[in-house]
Protein backbone atom coordinates (compact mmCIF):
# COMPACT_ATOMS: atom_id res chain seq x y z
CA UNK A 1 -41.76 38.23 7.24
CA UNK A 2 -42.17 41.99 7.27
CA UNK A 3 -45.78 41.97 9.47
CA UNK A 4 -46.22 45.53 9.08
CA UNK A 5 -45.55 45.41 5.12
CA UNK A 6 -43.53 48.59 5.44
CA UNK A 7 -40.61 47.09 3.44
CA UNK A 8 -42.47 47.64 0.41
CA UNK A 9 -44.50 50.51 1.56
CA UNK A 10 -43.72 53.76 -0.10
CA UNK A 11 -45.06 55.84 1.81
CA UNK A 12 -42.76 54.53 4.33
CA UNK A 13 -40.11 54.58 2.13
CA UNK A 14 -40.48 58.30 1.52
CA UNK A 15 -40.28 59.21 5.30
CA UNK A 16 -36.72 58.01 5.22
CA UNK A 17 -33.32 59.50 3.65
CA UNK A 18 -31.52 57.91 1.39
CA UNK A 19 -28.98 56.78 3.73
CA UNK A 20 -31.76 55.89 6.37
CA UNK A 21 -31.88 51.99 7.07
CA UNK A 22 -35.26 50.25 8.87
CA UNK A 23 -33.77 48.46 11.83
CA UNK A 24 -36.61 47.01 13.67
CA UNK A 25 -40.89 47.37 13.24
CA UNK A 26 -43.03 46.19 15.30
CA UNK A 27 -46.78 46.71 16.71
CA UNK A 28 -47.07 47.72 20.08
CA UNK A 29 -49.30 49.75 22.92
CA UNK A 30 -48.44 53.11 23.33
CA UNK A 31 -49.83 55.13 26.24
CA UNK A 32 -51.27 58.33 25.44
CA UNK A 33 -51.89 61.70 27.72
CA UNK A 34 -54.83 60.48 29.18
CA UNK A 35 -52.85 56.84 29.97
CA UNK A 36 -54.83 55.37 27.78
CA UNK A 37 -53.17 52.39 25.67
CA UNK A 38 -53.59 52.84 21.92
CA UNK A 39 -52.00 50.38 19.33
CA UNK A 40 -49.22 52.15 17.18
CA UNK A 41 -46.62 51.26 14.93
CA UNK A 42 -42.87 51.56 16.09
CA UNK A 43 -40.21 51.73 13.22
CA UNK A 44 -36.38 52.18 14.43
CA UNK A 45 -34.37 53.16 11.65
CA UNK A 46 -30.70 54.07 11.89
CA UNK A 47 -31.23 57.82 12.51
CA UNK A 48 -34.74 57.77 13.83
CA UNK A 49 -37.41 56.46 15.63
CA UNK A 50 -41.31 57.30 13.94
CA UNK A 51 -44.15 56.38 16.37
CA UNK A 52 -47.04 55.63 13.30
CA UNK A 53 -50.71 55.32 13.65
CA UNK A 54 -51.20 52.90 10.85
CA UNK A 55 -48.89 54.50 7.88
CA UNK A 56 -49.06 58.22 9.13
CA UNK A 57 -46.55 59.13 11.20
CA UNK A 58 -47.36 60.65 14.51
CA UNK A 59 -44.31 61.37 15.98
CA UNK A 60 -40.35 61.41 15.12
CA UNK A 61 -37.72 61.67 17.60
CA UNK A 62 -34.44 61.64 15.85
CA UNK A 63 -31.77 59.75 18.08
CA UNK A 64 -29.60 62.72 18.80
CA UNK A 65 -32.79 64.09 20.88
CA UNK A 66 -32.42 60.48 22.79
CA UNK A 67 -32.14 61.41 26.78
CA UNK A 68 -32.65 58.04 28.21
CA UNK A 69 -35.08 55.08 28.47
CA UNK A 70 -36.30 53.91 31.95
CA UNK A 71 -37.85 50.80 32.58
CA UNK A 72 -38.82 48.71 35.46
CA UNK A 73 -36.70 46.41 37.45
CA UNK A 74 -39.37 43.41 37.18
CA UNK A 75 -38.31 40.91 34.67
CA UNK A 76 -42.33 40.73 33.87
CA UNK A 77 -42.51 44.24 33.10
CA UNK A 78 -43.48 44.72 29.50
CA UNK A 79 -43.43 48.49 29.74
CA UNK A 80 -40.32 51.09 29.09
CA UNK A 81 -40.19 54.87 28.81
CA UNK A 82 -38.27 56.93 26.28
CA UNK A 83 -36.78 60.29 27.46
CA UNK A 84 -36.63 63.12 24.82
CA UNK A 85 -34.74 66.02 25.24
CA UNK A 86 -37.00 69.12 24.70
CA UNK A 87 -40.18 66.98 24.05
CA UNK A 88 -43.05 64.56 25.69
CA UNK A 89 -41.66 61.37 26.76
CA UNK A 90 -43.53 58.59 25.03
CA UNK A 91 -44.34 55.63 27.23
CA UNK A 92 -44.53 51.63 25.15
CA UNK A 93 -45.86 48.25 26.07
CA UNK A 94 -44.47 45.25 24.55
CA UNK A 95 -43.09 41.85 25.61
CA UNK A 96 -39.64 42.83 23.53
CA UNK A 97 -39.35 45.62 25.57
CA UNK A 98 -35.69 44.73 26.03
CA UNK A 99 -35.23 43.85 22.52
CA UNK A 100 -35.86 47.24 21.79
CA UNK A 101 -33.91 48.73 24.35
CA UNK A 102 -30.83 46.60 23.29
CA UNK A 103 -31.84 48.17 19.64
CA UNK A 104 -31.42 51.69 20.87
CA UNK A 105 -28.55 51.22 23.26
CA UNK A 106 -26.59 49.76 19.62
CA UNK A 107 -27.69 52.52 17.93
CA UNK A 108 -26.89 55.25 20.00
CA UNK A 109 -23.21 53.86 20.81
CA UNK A 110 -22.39 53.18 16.77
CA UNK A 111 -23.76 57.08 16.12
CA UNK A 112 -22.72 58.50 19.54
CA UNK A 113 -19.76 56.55 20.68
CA UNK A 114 -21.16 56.28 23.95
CA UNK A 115 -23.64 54.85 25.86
CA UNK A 116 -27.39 55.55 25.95
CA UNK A 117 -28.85 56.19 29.09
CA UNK A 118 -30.75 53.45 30.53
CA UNK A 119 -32.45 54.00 34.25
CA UNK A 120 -34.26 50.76 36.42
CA UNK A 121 -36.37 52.14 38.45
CA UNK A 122 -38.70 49.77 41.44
CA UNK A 123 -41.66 51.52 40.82
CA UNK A 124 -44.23 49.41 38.83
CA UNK A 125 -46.17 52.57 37.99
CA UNK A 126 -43.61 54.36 34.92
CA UNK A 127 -46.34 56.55 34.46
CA UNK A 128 -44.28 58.82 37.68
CA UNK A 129 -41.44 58.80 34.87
CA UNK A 130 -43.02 59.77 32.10
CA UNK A 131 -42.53 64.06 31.14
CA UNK A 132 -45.81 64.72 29.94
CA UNK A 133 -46.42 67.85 27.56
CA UNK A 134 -47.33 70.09 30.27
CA UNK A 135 -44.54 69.25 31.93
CA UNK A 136 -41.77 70.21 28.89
CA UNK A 137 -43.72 73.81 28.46
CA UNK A 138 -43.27 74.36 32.40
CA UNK A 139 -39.84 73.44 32.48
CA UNK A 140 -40.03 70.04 34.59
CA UNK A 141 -38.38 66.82 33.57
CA UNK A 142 -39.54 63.65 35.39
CA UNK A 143 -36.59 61.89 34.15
CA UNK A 144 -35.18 59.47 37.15
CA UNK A 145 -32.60 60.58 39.47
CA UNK A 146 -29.16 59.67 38.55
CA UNK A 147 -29.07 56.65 41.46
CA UNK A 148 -31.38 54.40 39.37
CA UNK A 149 -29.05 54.48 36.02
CA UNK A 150 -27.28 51.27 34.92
CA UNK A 151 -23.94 50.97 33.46
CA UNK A 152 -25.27 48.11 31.14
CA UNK A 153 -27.92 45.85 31.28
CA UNK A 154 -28.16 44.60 34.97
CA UNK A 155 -24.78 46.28 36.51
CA UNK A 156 -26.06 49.61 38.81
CA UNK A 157 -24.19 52.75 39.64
CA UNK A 158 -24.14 53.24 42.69
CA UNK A 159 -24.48 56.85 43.39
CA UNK A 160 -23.39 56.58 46.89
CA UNK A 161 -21.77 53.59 48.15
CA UNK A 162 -22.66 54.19 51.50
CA UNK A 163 -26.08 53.85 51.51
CA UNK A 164 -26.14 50.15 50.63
């Protein structure tokens, strides 16, 4: 059952390239500059991810322009981060956070041939993660340090073996 009735939508339809395939659509909170959680549409597609407020499209980041996601190490945690090179990180709540993760991490290896990024980090509060506009126009990235990446879904890196 297609909830958000974008299979049939076209004005959906014309966002997307001919050789553009929906993946996954779902609605979920999305936290805006002020932190602020606002309901918005998320449609994956095979080359893109659109961020829609109802059917207009808000924001586009094209997988290519994928840095990283970061999410907490708390098996509650409903929220995950999405790093974008040269652009405001956009910060989602949803209980198939990890759905959507998995989604991206397939996506990026099939286009990429390698892996997508993924960070766990023990802070609760993402928000510390999360490169704001401000942040991209003064040069500053609040993307995790390398120590809290994962090689795949629960297996760390361990930047320095010594300090464990």
């Amino acid at each position: 059952m297609d909830q958000l009735r974008f299979a049939n939508n076209d004005s959906i339809k014309k966002l997307l390239s001919p050789d553009e395939r929906v993946v996954f659509k779902e609605k979920l909170g999305k936290f805006n500059s002020y932190r602020a959680l606002i309901e918005r549409n998320l449609l994956i597609t095979s080359k893109a991810i659109y961020i829609l407020k109802n059917e207009t499209v808000e924001g586009k980041i094209v997988l290519n322009k994928l840095k990283g996601v970061t999410r907490d190490k708390q098996e509650t945690s409903i929220e995950f981060i999405i790093h974008v090179e040269g652009a405001d990180d956009c910060h989602f709540k949803t209980k198939l956070r990890n759905q959507i993760i998995s989604i991206l991490q397939a996506l990026y290896l099939e286009q990429f041939n390698k892996d997508l990024r993924l960070y766990e980090v023990p802070n609760y509060l993402l928000a510390d993660y999360v490169t704001a506009e401000e942040d991209v126009a003064e040069n500053i990235s609040r993307l995790p340090e390398e120590s809290f990446l994962v090689l795949n879904d629960n297996e760390e890196i361990k930047a320095n073996e010594s300090r464990f």
